[in-house]
N, C-alpha and C. Protein backbone atom coordinates (compact mmCIF):
# COMPACT_ATOMS: atom_id res chain seq x y z
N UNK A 1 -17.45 -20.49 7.34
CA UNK A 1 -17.23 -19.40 6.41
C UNK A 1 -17.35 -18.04 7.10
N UNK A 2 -18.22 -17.49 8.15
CA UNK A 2 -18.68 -16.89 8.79
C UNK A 2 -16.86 -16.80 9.57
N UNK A 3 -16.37 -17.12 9.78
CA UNK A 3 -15.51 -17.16 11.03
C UNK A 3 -14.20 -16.47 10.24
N UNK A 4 -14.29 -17.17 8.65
CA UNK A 4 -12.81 -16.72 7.79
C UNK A 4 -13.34 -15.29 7.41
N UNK A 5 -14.36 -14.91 7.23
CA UNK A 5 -14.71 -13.50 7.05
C UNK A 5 -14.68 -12.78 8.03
N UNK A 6 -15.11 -12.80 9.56
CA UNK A 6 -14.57 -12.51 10.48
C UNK A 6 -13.35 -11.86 11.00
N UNK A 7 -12.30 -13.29 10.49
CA UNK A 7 -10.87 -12.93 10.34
C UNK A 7 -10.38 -12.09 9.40
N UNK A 8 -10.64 -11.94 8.39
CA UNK A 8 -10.31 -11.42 6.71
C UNK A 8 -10.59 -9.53 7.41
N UNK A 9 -11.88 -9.56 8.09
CA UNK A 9 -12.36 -8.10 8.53
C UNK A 9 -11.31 -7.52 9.29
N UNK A 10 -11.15 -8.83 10.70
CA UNK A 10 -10.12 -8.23 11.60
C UNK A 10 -8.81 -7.68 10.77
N UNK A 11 -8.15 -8.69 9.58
CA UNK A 11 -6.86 -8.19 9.19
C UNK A 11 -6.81 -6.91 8.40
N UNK A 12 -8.42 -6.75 7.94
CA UNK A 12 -8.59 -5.10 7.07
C UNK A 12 -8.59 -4.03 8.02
N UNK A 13 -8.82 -4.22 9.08
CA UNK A 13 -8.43 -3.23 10.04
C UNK A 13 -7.55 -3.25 11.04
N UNK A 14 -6.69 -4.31 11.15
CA UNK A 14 -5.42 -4.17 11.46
C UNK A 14 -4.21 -3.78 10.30
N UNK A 15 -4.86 -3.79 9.16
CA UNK A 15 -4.22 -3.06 7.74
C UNK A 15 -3.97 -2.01 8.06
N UNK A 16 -5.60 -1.24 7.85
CA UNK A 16 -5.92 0.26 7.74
C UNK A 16 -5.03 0.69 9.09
N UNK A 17 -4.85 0.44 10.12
CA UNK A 17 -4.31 0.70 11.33
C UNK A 17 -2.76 1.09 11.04
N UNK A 18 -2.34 0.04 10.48
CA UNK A 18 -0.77 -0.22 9.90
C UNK A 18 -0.17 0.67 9.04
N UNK A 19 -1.25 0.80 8.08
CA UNK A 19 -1.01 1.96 7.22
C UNK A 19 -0.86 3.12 7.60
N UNK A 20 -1.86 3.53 8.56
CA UNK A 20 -1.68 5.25 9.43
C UNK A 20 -0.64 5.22 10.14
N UNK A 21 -0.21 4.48 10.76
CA UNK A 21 0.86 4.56 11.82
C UNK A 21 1.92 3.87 11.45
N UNK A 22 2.58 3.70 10.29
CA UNK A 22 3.56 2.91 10.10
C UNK A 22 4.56 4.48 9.77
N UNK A 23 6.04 4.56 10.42
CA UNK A 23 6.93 5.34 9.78
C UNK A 23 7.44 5.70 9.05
N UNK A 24 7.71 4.02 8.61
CA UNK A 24 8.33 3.22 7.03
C UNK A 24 7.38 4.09 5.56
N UNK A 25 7.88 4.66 5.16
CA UNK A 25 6.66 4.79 4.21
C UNK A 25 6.85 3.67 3.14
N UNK A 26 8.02 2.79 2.77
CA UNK A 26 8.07 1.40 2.13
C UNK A 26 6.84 0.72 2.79
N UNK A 27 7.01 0.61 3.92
CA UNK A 27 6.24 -0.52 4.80
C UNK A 27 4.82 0.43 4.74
N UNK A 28 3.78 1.46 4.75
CA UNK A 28 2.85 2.05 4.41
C UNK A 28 2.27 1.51 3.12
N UNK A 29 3.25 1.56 2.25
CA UNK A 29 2.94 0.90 0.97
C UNK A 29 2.47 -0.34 0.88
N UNK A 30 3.27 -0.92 0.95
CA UNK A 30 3.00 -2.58 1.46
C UNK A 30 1.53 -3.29 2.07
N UNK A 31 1.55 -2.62 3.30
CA UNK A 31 0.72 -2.80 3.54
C UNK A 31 -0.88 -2.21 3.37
N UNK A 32 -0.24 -1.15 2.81
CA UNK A 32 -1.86 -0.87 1.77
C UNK A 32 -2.24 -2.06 0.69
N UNK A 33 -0.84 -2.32 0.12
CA UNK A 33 -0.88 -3.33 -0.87
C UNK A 33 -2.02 -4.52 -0.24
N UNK A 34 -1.27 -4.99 1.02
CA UNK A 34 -2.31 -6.12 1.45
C UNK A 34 -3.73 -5.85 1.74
N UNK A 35 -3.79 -4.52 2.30
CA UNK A 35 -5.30 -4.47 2.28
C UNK A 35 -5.85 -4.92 1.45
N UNK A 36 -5.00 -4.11 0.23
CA UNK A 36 -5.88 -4.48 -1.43
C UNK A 36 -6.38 -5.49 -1.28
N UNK A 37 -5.46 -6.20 -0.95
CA UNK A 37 -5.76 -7.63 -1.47
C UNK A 37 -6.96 -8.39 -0.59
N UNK A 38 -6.90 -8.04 0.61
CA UNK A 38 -8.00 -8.39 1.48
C UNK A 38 -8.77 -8.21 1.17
N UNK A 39 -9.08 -7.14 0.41
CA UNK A 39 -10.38 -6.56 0.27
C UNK A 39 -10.94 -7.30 -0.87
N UNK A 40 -9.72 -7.03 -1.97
CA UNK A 40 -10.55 -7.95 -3.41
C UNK A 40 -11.08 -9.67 -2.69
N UNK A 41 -10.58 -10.63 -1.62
CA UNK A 41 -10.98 -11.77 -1.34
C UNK A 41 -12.30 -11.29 -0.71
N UNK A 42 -12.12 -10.68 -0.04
CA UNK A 42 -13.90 -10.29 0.22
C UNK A 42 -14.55 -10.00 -0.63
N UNK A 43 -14.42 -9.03 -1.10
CA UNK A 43 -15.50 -8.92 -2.95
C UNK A 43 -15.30 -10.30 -3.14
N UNK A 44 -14.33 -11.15 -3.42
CA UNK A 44 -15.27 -12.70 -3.78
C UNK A 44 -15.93 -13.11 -3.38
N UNK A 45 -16.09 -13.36 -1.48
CA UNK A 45 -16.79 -14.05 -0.80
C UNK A 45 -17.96 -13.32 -0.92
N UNK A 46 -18.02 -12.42 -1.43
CA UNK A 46 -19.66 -11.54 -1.22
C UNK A 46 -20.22 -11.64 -2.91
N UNK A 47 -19.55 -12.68 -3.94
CA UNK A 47 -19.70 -12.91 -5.20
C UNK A 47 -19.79 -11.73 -5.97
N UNK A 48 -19.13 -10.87 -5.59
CA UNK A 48 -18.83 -9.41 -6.87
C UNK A 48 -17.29 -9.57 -7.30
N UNK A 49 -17.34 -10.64 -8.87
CA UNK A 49 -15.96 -10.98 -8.99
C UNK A 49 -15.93 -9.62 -9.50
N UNK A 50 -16.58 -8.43 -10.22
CA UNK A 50 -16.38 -7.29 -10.88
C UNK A 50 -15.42 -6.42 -10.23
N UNK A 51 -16.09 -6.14 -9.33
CA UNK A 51 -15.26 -5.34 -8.14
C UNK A 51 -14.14 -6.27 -7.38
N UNK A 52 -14.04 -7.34 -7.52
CA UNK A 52 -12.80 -8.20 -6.93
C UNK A 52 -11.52 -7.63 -7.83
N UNK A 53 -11.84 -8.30 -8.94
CA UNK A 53 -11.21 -7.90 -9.91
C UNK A 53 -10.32 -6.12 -10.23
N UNK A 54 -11.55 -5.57 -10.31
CA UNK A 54 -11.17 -4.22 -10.10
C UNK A 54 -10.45 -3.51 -9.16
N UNK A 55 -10.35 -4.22 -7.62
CA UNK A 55 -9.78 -3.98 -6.55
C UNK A 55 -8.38 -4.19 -7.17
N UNK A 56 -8.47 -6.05 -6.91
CA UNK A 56 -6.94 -6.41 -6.90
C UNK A 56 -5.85 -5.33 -8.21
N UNK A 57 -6.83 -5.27 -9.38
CA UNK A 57 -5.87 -4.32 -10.27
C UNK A 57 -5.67 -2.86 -10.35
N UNK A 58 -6.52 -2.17 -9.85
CA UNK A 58 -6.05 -0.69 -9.35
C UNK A 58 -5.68 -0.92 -7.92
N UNK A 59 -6.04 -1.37 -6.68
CA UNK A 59 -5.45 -1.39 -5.44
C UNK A 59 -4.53 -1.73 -5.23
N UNK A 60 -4.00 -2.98 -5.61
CA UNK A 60 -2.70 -3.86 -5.51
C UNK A 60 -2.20 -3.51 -6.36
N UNK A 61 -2.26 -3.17 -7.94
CA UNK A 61 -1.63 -3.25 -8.88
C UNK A 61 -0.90 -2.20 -9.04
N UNK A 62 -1.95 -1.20 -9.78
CA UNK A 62 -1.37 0.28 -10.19
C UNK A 62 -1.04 1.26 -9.44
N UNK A 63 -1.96 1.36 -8.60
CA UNK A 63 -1.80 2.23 -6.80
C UNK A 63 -0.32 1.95 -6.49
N UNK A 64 0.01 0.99 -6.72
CA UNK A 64 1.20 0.07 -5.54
C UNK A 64 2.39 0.58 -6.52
N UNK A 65 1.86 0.68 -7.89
CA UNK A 65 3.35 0.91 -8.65
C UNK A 65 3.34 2.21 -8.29
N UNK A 66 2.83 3.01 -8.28
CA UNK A 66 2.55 4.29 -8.77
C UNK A 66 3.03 5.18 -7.01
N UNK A 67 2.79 4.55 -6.15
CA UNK A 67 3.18 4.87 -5.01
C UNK A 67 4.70 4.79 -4.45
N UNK A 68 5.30 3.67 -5.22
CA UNK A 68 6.59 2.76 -5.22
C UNK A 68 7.45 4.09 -5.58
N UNK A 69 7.16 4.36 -6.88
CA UNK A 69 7.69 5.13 -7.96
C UNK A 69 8.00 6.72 -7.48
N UNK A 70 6.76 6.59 -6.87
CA UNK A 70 6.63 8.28 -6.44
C UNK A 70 7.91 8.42 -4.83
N UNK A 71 7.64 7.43 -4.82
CA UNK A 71 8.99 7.40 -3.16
C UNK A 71 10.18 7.00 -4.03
N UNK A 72 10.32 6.45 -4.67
CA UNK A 72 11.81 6.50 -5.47
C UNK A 72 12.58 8.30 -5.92
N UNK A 73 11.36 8.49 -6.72
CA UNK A 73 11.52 9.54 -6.76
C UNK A 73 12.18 10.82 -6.01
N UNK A 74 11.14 10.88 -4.39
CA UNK A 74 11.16 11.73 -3.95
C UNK A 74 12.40 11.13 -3.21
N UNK A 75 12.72 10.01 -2.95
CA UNK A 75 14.43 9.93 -2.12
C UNK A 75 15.30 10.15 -2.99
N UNK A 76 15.27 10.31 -4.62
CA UNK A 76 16.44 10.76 -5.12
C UNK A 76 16.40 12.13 -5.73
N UNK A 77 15.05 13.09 -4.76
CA UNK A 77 15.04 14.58 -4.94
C UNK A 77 15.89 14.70 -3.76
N UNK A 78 15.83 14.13 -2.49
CA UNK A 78 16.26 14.39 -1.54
C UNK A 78 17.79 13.85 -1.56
N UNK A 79 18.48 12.72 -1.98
CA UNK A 79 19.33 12.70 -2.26
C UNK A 79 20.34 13.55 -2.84
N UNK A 80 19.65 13.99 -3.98
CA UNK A 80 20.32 15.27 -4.93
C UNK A 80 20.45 16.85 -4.01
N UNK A 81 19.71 17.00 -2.97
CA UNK A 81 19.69 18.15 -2.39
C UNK A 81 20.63 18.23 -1.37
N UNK A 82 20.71 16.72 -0.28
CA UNK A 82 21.90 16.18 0.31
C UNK A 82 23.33 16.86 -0.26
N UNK A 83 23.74 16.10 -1.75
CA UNK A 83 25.03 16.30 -2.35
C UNK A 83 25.23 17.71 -2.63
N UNK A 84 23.89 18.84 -2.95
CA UNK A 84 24.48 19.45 -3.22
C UNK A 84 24.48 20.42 -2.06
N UNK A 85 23.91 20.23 -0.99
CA UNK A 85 24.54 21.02 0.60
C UNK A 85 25.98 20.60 0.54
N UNK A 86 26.16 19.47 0.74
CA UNK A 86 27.42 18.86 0.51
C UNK A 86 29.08 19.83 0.08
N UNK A 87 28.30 19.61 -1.41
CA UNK A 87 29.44 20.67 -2.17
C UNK A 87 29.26 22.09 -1.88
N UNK A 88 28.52 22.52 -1.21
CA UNK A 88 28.32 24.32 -0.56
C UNK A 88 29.07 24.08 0.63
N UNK A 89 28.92 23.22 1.42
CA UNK A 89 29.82 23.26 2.65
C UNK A 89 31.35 23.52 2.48
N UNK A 90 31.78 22.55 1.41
CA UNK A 90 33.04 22.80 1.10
C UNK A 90 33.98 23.82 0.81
């Protein structure tokens, strides 16, 4: 058990790592997502289903939509600003 927690640690900080330095900001997301999730399996193994719980549904859950949403967004502010250089060039 000692050894899968071990591992579970290493992948939370090859997360956190992933997350700072990723370009992708899709792929930033994502892999925050997994942290989440790493993290809520540790809150199990350490028997705080409270905070497991609480992780997986604001970390993974709402965070993840809410981050998704906000980059949708901002590529179709940037999109719209694209078209309309676009039609000024013309």
């Amino acid at each position: 058990m000692t050894l899968f927690i071990g591992i579970l640690f290493g992948f939370l900080i090859i997360c956190a790592i992933g997350a700072s330095f990723s370009k992708n900001l899709l792929n930033s997301i994502l892999i925050f997502m997994s942290y989440s999730l790493v993290m809520s399996i540790i809150w199990i193994l350490l028997q705080s289903p409270d905070l497991a719980i609480t992780e997986a549904a604001v970390g993974a859950g709402v965070t993840t939509v809410l981050f998704v949403v906000t980059l949708k967004k901002i590529q179709a502010i940037i999109k719209e600003d694209e078209g309309r250089e676009e039609k000024e060039d013309e």
